[in-house]
Structures are given as C-alpha cells and as structure tokens.
Protein backbone atom coordinates (compact mmCIF):
# COMPACT_ATOMS: atom_id res chain seq x y z
CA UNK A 1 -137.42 -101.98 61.74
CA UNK A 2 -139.31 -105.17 62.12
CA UNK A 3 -142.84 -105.41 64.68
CA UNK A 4 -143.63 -108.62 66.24
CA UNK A 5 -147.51 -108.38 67.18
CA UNK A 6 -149.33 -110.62 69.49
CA UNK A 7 -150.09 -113.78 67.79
CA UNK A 8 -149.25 -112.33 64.11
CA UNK A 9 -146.38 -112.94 61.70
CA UNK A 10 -143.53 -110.74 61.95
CA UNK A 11 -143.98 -107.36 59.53
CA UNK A 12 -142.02 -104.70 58.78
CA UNK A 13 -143.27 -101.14 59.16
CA UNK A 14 -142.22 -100.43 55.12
CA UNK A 15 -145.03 -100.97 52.70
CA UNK A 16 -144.51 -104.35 51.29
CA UNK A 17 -145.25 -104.81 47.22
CA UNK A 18 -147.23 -108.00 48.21
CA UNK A 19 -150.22 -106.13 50.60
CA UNK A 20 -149.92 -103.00 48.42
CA UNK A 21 -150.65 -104.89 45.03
CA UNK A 22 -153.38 -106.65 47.15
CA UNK A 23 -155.28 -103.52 48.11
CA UNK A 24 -154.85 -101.66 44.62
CA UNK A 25 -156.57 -105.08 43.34
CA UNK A 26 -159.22 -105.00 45.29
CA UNK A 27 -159.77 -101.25 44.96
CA UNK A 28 -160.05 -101.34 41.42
CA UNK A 29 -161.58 -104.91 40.86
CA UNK A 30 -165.35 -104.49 39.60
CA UNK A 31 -167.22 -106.95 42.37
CA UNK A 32 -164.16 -107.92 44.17
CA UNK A 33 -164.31 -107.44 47.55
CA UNK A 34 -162.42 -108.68 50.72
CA UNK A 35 -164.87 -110.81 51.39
CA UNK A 36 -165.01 -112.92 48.09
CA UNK A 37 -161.08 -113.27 47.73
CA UNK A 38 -161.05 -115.02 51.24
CA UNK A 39 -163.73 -117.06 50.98
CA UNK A 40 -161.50 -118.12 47.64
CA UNK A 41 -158.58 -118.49 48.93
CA UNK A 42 -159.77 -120.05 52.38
CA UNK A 43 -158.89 -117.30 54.83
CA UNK A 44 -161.01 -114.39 56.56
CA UNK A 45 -162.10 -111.35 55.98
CA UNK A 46 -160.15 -109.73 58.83
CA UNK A 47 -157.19 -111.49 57.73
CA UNK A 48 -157.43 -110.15 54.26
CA UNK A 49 -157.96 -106.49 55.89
CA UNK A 50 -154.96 -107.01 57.76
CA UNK A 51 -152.79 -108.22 54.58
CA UNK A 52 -154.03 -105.20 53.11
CA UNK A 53 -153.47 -102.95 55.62
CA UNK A 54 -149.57 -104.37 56.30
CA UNK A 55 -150.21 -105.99 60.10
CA UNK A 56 -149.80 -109.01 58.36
CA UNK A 57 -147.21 -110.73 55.81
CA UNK A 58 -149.60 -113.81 54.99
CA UNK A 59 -147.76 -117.11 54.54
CA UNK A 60 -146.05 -117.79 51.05
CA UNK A 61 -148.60 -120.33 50.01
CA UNK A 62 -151.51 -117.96 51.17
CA UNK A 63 -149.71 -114.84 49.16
CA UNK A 64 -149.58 -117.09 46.24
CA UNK A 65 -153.13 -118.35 46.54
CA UNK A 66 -154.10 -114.90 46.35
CA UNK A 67 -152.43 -114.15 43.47
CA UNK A 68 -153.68 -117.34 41.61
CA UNK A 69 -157.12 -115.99 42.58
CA UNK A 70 -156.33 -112.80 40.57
CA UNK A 71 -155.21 -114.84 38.07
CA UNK A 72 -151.62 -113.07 37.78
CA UNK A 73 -148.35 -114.91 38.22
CA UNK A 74 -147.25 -114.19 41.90
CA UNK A 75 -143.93 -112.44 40.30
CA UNK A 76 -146.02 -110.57 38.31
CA UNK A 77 -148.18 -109.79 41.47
CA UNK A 78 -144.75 -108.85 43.24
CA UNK A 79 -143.99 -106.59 40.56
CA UNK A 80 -147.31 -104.24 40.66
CA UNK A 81 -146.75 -103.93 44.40
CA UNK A 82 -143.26 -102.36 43.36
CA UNK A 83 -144.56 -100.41 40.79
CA UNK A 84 -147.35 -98.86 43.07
CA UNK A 85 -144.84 -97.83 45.88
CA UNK A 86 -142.55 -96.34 43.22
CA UNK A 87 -145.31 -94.80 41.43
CA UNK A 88 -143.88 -96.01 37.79
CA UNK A 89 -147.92 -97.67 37.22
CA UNK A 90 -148.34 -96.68 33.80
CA UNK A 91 -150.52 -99.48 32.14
CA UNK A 92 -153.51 -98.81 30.19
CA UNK A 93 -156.39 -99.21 33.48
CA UNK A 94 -158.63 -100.32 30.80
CA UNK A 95 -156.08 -103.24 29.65
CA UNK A 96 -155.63 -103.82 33.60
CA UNK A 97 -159.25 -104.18 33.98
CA UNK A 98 -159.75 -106.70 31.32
CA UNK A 99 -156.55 -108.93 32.01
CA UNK A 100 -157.94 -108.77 36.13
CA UNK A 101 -161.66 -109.50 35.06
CA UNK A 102 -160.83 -112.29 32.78
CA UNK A 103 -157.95 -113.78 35.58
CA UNK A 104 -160.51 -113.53 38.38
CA UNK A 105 -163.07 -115.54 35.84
CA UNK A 106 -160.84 -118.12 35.07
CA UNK A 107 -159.90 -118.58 38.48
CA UNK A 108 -163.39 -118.65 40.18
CA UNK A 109 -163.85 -121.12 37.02
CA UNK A 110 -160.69 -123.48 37.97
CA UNK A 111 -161.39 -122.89 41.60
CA UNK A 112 -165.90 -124.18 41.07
CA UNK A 113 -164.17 -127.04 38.76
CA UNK A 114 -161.75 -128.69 41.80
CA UNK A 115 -164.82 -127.97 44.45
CA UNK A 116 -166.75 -130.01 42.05
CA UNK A 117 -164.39 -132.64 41.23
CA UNK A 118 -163.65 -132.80 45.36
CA UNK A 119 -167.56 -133.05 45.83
CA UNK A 120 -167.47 -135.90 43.31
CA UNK A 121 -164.63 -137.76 44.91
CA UNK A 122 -166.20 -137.34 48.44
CA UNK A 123 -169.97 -138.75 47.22
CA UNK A 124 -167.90 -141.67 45.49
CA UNK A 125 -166.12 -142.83 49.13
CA UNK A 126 -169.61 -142.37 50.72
CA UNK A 127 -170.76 -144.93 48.33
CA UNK A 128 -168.34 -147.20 48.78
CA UNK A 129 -168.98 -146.89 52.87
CA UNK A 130 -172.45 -147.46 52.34
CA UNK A 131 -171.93 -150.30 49.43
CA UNK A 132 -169.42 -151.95 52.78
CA UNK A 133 -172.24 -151.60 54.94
CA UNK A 134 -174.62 -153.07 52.78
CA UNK A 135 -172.52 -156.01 51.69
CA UNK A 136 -171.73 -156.40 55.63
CA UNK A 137 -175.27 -156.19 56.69
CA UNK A 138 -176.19 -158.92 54.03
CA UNK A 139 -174.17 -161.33 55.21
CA UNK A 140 -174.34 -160.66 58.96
CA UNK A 141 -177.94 -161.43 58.29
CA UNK A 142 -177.61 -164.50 55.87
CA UNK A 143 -175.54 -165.69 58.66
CA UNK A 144 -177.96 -165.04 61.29
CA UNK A 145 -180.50 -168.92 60.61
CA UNK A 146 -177.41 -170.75 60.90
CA UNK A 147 -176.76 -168.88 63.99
CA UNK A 148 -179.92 -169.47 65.20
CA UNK A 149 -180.08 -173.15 64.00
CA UNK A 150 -176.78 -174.40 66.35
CA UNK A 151 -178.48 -172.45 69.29
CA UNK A 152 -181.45 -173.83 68.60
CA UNK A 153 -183.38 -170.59 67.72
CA UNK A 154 -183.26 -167.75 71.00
C-alpha cells in the first residue's frame, strides 16, 4: 500500500533496501553523521532523517549521490538494503568498516577536488569580467579628450 504525504514523494509503507542500507551506514560509519552526508550530497539534514526513516524515497540521482558518497556502487548499495531486511548480513564488520572508511575518504577526496576545480573555474570568469572592465574603462577614458576636444572641453 502506497502513502502520498503532503508535499513528499510517494513511499510505500514496506522498508525499502535503499533507506535501510542508508541508516545501517550511518549507524555504523565512524564520524558519519546525517549531517555530513547532506552537506555532501547537497540536501538537508531533515531530508536525510526522513530517507532514513522511509517518509521519503529520495530522487534517483539523490539515492545515487548518496551512494557515491559512501563510495559503494548504488547496486551494491541496493543490495545491503536487501540483505539487512532479510537478515542474510554476514560480512566480516571489520572488512565493512575498512571498505566504508576508505569509500567515504575517497569520496570526500573526489568531492574537495571538483569544489576546488569549480572554485578555480569561477575565480578564472571573474577575471575575465574584471580584465572586460578594465579594457572597457581604458578606452572609454582614452576616448574621453577627443570627446572633450569636438565639444570644446565641458
């Protein structure tokens, strides 16, 4: 049986592999909290809580997002969900641990590395804006004594 909720994406009342994978990651991620996987992924906190807590079914592109930020494949992130809710989870934690602290590094990595390169990108078109200015200025005001010369000054 599907609920529609006031201003929310349709969810079904079942647990979903997607939210339950989401909150068993978050559980049992050392320093991972709601908080830092949507400031990651560019949601909120609330909306996270809500993904967890199966009010919400998250867009495909925001699901996968979050998955990136774990640094598993979103199949892969599919298929813990569906081994939570059928209790077959029977992976070395310790192996778990590793393979989600060294995703969650590479992804904060990849994730500083495009911020960077954005912040680059943006501070080259403000130079250019200000280099057009500039160049603009200059010859508004080389132009200005000729100006002045055919009027005859003010």
């Amino acid at each position: 049986m599907e609920e529609q909720g006031r201003g929310k994406e349709t969810v079904k009342e079942e647990k979903k592999p997607f939210n339950v994978a989401l909150g068993y990651l978050i559980a049992n991620g050392k320093g991972i909290t709601q908080t830092k996987v949507a400031l990651a992924v560019g949601i909120s906190q609330p909306y996270i809580s809500d993904l967890i807590k199966g009010d919400r079914s998250g867009s495909e592109t925001t699901r996968r997002d979050i998955a990136a930020f774990f640094g598993i494949d979103y199949e892969e992130f599919m298929d813990l969900g569906s081994r939570i809710i059928n209790g077959v989870l029977n992976e070395n934690p310790q192996i778990n641990q590793r393979r989600l602290k060294s995703g969650v590094q590479q992804s904060v990595k990849d994730r500083i590395f495009e911020k960077i390169e954005r912040i680059e990108f943006m501070d080259h078109l403000k130079l250019q804006v200000v280099e057009t200015f500039i160049d603009g200025l200059s010859a508004g005001l080389s132009a200005e004594p000729a100006d002045q010369k055919k009027t005859g000054g003010l």
